[in-house]
Protein backbone atom coordinates (compact mmCIF):
# COMPACT_ATOMS: atom_id res chain seq x y z
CA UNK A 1 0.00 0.00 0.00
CA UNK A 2 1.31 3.39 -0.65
CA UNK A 3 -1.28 5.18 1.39
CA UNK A 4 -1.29 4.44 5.41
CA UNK A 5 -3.41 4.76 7.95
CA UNK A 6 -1.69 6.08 10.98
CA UNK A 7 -1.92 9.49 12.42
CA UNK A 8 1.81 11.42 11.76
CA UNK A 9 1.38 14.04 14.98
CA UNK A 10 0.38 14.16 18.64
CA UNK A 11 -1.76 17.34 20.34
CA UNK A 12 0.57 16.45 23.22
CA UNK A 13 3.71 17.02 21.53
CA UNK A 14 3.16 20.61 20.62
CA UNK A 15 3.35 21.99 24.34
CA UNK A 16 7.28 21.46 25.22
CA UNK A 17 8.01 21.85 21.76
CA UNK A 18 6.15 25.41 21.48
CA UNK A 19 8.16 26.26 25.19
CA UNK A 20 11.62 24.72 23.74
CA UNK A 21 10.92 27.53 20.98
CA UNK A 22 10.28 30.38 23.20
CA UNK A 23 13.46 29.67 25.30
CA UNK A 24 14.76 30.04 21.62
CA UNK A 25 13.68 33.35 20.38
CA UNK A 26 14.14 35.10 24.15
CA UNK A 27 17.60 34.41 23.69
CA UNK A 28 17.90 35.84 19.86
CA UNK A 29 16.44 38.80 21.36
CA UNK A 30 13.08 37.64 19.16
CA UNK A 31 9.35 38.49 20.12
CA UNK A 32 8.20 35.93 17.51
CA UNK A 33 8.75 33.89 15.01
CA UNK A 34 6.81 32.79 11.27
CA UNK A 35 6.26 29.12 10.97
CA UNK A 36 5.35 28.21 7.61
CA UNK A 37 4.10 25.01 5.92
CA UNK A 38 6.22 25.67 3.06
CA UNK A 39 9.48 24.55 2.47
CA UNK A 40 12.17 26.60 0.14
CA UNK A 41 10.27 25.57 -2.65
CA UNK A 42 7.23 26.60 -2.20
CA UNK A 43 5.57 23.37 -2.55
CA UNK A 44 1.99 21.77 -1.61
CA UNK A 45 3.56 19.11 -0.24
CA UNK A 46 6.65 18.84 1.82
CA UNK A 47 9.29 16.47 2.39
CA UNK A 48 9.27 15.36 6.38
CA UNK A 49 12.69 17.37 6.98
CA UNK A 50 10.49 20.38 6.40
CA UNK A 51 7.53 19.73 8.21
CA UNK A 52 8.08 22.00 10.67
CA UNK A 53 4.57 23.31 11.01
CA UNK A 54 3.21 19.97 11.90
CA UNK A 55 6.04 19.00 14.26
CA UNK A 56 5.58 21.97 16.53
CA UNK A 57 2.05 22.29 16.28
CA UNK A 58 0.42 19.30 15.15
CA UNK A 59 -1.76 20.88 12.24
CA UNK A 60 -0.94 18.37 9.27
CA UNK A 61 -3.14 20.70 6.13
CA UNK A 62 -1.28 21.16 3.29
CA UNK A 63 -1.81 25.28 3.82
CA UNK A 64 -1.23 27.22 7.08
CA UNK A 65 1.09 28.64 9.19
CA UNK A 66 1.70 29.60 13.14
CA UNK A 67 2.60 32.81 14.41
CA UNK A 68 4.42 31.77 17.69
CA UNK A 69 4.74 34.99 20.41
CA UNK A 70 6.16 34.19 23.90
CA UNK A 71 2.50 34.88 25.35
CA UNK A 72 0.32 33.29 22.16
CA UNK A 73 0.75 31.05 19.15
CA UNK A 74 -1.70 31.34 16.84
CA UNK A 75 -2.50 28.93 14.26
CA UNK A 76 -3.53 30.62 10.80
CA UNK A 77 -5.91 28.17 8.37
CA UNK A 78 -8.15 28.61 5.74
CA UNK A 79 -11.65 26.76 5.61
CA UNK A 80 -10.70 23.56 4.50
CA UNK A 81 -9.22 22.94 8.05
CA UNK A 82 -11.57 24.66 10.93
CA UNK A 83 -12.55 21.56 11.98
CA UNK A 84 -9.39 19.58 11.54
CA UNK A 85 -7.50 22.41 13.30
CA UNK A 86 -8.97 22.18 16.34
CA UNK A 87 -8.73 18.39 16.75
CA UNK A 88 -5.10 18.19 15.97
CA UNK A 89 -3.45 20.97 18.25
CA UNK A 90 -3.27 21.78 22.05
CA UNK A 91 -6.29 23.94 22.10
CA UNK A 92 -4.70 25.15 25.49
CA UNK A 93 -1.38 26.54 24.21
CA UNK A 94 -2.35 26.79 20.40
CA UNK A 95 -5.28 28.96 18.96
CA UNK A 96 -6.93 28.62 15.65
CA UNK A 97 -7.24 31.66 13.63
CA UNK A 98 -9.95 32.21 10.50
CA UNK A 99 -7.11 32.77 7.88
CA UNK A 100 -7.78 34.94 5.38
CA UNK A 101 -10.63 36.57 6.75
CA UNK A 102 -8.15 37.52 9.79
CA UNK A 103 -4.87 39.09 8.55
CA UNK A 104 -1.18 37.94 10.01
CA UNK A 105 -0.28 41.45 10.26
CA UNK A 106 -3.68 42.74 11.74
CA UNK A 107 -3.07 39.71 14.31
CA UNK A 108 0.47 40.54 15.31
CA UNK A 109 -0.40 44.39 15.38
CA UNK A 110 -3.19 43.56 18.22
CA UNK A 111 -0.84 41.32 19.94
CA UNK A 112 2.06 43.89 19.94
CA UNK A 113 0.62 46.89 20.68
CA UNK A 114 4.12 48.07 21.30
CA UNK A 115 5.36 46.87 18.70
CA UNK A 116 8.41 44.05 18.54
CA UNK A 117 10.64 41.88 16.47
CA UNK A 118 9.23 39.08 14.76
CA UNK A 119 12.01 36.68 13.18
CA UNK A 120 11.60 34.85 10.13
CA UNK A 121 13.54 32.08 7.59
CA UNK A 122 14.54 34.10 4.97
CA UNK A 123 14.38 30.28 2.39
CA UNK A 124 10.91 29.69 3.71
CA UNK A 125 9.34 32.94 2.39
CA UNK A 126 8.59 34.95 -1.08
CA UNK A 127 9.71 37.97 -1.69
CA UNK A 128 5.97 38.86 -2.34
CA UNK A 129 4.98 37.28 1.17
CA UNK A 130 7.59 39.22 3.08
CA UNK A 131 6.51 42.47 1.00
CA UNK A 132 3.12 42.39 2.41
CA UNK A 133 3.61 41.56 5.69
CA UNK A 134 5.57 44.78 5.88
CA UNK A 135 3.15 46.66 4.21
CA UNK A 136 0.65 45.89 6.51
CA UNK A 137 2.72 46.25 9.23
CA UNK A 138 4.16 49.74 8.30
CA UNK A 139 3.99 52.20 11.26
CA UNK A 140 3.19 49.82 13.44
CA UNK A 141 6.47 49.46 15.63
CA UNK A 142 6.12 45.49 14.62
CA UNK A 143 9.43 44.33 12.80
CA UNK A 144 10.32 41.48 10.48
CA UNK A 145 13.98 40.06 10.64
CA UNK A 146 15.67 37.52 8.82
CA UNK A 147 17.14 34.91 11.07
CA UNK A 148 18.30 31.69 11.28
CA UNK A 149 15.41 29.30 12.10
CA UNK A 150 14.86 28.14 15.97
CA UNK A 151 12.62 25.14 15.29
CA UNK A 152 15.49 23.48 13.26
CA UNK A 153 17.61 24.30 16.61
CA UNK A 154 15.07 22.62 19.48
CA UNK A 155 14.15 19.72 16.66
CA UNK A 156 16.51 17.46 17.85
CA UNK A 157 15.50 14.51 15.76
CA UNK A 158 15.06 16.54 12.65
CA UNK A 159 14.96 13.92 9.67
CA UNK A 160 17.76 15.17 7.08
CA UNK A 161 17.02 16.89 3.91
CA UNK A 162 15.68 14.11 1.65
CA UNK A 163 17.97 12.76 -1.44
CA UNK A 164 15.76 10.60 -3.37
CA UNK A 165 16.71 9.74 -6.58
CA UNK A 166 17.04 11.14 -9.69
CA UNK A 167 15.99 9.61 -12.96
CA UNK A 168 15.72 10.55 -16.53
CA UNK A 169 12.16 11.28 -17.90
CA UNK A 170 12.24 9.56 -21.31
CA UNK A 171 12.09 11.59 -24.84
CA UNK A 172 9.33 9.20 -26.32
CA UNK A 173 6.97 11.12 -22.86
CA UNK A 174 8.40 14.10 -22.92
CA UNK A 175 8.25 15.30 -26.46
CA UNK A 176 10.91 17.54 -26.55
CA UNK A 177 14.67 17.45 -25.61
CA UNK A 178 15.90 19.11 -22.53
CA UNK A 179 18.83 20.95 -24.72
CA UNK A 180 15.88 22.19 -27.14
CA UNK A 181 13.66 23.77 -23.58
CA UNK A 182 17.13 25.42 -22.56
CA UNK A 183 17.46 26.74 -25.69
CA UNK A 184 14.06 27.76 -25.81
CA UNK A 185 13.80 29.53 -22.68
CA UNK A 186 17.31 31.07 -23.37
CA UNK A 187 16.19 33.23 -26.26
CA UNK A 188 13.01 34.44 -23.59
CA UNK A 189 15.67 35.43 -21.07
CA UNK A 190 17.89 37.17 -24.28
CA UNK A 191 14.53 38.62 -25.87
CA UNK A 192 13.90 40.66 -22.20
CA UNK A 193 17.87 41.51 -21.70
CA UNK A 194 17.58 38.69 -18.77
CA UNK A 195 21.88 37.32 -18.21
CA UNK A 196 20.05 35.08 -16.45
CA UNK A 197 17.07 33.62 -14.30
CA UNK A 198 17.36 31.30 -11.01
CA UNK A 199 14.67 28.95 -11.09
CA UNK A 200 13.34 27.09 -7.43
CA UNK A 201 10.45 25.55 -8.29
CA UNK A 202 11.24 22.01 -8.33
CA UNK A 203 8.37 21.38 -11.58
CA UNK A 204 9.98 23.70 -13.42
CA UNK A 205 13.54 22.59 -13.23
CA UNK A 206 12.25 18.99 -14.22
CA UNK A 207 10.34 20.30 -16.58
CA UNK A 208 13.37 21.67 -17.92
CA UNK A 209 15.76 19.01 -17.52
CA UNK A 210 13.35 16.33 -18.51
CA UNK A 211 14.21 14.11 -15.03
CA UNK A 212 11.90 12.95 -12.38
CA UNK A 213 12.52 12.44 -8.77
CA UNK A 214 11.45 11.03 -5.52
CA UNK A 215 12.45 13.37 -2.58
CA UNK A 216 8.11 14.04 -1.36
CA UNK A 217 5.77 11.40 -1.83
CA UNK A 218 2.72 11.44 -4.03
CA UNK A 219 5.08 14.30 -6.40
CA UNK A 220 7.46 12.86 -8.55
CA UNK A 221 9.70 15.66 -8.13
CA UNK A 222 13.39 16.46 -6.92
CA UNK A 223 14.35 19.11 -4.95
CA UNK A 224 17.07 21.47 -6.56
CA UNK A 225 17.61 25.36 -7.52
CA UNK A 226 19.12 26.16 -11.22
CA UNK A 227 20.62 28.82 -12.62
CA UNK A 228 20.16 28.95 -16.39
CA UNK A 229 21.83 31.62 -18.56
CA UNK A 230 20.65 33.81 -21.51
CA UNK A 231 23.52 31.39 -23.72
CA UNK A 232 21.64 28.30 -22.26
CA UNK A 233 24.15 26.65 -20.28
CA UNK A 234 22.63 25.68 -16.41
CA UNK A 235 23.93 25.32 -13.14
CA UNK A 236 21.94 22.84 -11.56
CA UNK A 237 22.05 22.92 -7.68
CA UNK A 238 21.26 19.73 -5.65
CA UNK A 239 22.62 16.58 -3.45
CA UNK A 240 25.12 15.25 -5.87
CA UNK A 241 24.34 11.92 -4.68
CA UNK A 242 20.92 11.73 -6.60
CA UNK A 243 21.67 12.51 -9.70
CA UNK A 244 25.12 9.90 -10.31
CA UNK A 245 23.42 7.63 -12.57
CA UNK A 246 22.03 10.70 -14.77
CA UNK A 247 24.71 10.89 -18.27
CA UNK A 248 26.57 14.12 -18.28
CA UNK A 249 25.77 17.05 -20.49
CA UNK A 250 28.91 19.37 -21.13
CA UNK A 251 25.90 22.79 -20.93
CA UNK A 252 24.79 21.60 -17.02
CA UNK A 253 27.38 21.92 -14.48
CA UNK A 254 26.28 19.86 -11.35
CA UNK A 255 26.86 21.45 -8.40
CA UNK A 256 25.88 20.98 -3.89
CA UNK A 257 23.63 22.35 -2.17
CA UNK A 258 26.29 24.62 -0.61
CA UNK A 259 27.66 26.62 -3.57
CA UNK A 260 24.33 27.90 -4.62
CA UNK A 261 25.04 31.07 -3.00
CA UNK A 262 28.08 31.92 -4.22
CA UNK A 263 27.12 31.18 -7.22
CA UNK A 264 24.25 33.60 -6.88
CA UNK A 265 26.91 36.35 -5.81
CA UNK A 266 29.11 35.67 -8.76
CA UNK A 267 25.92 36.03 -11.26
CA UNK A 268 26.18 39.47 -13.87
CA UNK A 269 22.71 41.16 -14.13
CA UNK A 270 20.19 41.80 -14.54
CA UNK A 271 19.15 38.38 -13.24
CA UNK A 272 15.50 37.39 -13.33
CA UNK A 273 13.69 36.40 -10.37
CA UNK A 274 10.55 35.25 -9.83
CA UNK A 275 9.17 37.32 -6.62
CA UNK A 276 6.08 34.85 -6.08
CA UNK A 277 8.06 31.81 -5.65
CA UNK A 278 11.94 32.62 -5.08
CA UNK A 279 12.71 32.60 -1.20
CA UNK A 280 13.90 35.84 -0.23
CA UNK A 281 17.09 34.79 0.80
CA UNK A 282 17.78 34.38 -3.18
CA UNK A 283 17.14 38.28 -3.72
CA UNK A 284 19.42 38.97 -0.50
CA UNK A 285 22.58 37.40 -1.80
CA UNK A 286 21.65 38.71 -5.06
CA UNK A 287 21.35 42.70 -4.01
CA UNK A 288 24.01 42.43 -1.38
CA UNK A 289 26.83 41.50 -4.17
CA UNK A 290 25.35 43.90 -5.92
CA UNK A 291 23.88 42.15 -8.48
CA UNK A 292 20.99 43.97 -10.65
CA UNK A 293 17.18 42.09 -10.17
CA UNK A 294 14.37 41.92 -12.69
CA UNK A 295 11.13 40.79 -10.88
CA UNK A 296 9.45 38.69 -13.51
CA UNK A 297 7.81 35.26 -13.69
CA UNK A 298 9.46 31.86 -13.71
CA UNK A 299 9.99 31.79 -17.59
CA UNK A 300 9.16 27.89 -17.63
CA UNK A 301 5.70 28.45 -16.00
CA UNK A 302 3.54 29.21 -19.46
CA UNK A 303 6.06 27.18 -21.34
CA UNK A 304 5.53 24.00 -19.22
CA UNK A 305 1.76 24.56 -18.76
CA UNK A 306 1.52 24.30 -23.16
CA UNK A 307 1.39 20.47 -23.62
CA UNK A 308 3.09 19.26 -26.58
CA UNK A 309 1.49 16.18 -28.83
CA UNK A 310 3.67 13.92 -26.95
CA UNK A 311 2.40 14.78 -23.47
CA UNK A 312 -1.32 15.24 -24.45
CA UNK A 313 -1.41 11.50 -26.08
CA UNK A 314 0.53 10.33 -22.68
CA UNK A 315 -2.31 12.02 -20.48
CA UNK A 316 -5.27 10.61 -22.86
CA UNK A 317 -3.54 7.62 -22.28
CA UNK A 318 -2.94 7.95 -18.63
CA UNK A 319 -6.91 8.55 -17.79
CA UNK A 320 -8.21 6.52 -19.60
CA UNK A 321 -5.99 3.39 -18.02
CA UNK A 322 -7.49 5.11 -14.58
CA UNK A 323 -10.61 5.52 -15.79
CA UNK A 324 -10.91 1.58 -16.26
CA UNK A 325 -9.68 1.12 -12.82
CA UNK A 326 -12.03 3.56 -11.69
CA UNK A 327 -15.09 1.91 -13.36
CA UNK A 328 -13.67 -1.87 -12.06
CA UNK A 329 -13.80 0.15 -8.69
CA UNK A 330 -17.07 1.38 -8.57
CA UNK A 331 -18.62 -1.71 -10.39
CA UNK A 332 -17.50 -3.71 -6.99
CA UNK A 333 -18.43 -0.80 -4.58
CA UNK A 334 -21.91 -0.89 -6.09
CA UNK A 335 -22.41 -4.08 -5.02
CA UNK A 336 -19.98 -4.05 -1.74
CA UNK A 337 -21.28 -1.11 0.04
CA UNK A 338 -24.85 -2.94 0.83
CA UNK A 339 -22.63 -5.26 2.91
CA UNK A 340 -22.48 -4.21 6.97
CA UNK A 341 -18.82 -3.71 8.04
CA UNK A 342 -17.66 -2.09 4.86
CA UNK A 343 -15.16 0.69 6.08
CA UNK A 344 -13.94 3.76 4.39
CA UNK A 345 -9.95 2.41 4.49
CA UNK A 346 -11.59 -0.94 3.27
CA UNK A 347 -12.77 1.15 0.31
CA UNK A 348 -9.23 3.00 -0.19
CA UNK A 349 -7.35 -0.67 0.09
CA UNK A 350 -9.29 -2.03 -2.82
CA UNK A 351 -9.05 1.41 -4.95
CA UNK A 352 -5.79 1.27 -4.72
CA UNK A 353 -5.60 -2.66 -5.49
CA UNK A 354 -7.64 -1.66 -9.09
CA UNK A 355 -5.09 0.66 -9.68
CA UNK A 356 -1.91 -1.28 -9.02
CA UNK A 357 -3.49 -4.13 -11.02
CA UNK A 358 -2.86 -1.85 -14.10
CA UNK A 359 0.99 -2.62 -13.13
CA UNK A 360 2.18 0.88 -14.69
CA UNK A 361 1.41 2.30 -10.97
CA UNK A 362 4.08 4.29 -10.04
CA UNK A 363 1.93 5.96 -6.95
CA UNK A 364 -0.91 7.73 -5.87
CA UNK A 365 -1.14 11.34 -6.62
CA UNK A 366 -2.33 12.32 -3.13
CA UNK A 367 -3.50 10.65 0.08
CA UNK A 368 -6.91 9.56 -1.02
CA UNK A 369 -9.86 10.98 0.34
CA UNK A 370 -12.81 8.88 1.16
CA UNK A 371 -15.34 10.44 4.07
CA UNK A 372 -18.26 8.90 4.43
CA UNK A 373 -21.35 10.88 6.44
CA UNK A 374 -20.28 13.16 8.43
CA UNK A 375 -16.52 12.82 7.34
CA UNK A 376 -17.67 13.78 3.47
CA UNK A 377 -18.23 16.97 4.98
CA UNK A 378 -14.41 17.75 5.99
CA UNK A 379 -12.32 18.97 3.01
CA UNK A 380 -9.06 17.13 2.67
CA UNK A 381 -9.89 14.73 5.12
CA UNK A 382 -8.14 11.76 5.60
CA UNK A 383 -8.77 8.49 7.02
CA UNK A 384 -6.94 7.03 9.88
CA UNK A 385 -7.34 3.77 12.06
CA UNK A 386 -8.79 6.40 14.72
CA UNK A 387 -11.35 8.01 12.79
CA UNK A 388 -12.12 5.03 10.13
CA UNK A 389 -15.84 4.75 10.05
CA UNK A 390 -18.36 2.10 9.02
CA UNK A 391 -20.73 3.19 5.91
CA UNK A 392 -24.50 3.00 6.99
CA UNK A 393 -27.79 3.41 5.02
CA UNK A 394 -28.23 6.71 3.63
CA UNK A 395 -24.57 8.03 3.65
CA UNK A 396 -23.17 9.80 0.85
CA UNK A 397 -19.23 9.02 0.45
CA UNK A 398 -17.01 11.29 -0.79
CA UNK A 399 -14.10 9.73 -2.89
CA UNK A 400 -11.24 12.19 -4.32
CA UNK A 401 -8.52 10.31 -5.34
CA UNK A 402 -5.83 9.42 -8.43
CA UNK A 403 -2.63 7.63 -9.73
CA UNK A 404 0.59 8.72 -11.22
CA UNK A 405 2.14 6.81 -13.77
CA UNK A 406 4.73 7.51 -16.05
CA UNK A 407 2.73 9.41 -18.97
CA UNK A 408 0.24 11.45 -17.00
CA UNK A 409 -0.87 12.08 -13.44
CA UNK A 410 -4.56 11.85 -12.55
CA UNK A 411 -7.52 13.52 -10.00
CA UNK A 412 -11.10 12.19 -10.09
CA UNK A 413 -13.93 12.76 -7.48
CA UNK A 414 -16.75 10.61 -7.10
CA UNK A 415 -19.66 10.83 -4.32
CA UNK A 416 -21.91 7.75 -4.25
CA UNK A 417 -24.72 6.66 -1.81
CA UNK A 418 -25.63 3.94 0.59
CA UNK A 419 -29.07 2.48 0.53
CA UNK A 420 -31.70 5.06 -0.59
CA UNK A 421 -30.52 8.93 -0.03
CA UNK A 422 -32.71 11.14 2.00
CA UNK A 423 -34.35 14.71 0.15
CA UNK A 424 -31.17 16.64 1.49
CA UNK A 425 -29.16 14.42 0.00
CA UNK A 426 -30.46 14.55 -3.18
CA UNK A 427 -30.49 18.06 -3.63
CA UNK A 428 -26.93 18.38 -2.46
């Protein structure tokens, strides 16, 4: 099975932790700190080395962050997680906050009404992000810094940064050769008077590179940073480690984690950055060597987003192979779900047994969702041995699932009933 069943955090942990973190930021001279759920990359989903939300609070959404004071924490989420908020943290040393009807800004400005300094990870948030936050906090005697992050220094048992492995993503699915993209995007970055652009989000630099990896689950993505110039030559910035079995190319230059910033020092501008998804750090090392910035968007983004001939066939391809698991599935839930005991993991074992029967499987493409009743009504939820529930007559179940394989990635949401649905049911 690739999904599981256990539950990944503890309301109990979140107390020491959130005091092991305050002992922290008293001694940086800090009033606060941001704790994001994204990692450097801006992702959905994030590798365990960068769950930091969930290991200090709990809160396992895939959006959210905590604003941690020494006399408050707030946790910020949207609606998809009111409920599931206030089940997974210490409702004693955490508090949930409506996020985005309540601002961060508005929040720390009523909790500071002083003012302060509120310390955050400089790789963990957008130059955008950062922008606003100070906007809305102008005049307010409420100060962001840049520092070094305490959770990394009271998580003791941090799990490393991942290295997963890197593969290449085959010509015959990917349409077009990685040397053609460079050059592609090149003449963009010439075209604007770009020298270059530095490029964080992971899709785009596999995009770009045609290669797949393995570092978060569910995403067949590696984490890296690039640096590709306006002549089309990269720097490609990563674990070494994962990429040894990829053949050389004499126009990428593989290089650690480590040198990325002085390579970013070293850069002539102007250098495009993308301000929406670039940590800020990037535009740091960038203006303090002195290098010019042009604010613009990730060049691959449209680029990427245009499927060629090749990759529209693969994803034709791709659903319908899941859309004949899918139908298998439903033909043996239509008869199953009459049957007392019937559970909802009972229902995500045997969707995922249809797909893996296809034996081009290579995962699922998120945890799948499958609430019946009650638990149909919680967005993103996810079932666990603790809440697992039984279907009964006149339940509607929710079922929001998919599969990635090697020529497309799918998402399909079905909602079928038990027994006879009532007149609310219907309607909805």
């Amino acid at each position: 099975m690739f999904q599981t069943f256990t539950e990944s955090t503890n309301p109990q942990d979140g107390p020491p932790r959130l005091a092991a973190l305050r002992v922290e930021l008293k001694n940086a001279g800090l009033d606060g700190f941001l704790i994001p759920r994204a990692d450097a990359h801006q992702g959905e989903y994030v590798s365990e080395h960068d769950a930091r939300l969930a290991w200090l609070t709990g809160f396992t959404g895939s959006a959210g962050f905590c604003i941690a004071l020494h006399d408050r924490a707030g946790v910020f989420v949207d609606g998809r997680y009111r409920v599931q908020v206030k089940a997974q943290i210490d409702l004693d040393k955490f508090t949930p906050v409506d996020w985005p009807e309540v601002k961060p800004w508005d929040w720390l400005i009523e909790a500071l009404p002083n003012g302060g300094k509120i310390g955050f990870d400089p790789w963990l948030h957008t130059v955008s992000e950062i922008d606003g936050y100070r906007e809305g906090l102008k005049d307010s005697g409420v100060e962001l810094l840049a520092h070094e992050n305490p959770v990394d220094q009271v998580w003791d048992d941090q799990p490393a940064r991942p290295r997963g492995k890197v593969t290449a993503y085959p010509l015959e699915y990917a349409g077009e050769k990685s040397g053609d993209k460079r050059t592609r995007i090149a003449k963009i970055l010439a075209d604007a008077g770009h020298r270059a652009t530095v490029l964080t989000l992971p899709d785009s630099i596999c995009w770009l590179l045609n290669i797949r990896g393995s570092d978060i689950e569910r995403n067949p993505v590696a984490h890296a940073f690039a640096i590709l110039f306006d002549t089309g030559k990269m720097q490609f910035f990563t674990d070494t480690e994962k990429v040894k079995d990829l053949g050389p190319d004499p126009n990428i230059e593989v290089l650690d984690w480590d040198a990325f910033e002085g390579a970013l020092a070293a850069l002539t501008g102007p250098v495009r950055v993308d301000k929406a998804s670039a940590p800020i750090r990037v535009s740091d090392v960038l203006t303090k060597a002195g290098v010019e910035i042009d604010y613009a968007d990730d060049p691959c983004i449209l680029p990427k987003a245009r499927k060629n001939a090749t990759e529209i066939a693969g994803t034709v391809e791709a659903h319908l192979r899941d859309g004949a698991a899918m139908v298998e599935f439903l033909c043996w839930l239509d008869g199953a779900k009459q049957k007392p005991g019937l559970s909802e993991i009972d229902i995500v074992k045997k969707l995922e047994g249809y797909r893996r029967a296809t034996n081009v499987l290579l995962d699922i493409s998120f945890e799948t969702i499958c609430g019946s009743g009650p638990n149909g009504a919680l967005p993103h939820y996810r079932v666990s041995d603790a809440s697992n529930r039984n279907l009964k007559d006149g339940d509607l179940i929710v079922i929001d699932s998919g599969g990635q394989y090697i020529d497309g990635t799918t998402d399909i949401t079905r909602t079928v009933c038990v027994g006879t649905p009532g007149a609310d049911e219907r309607a909805a």
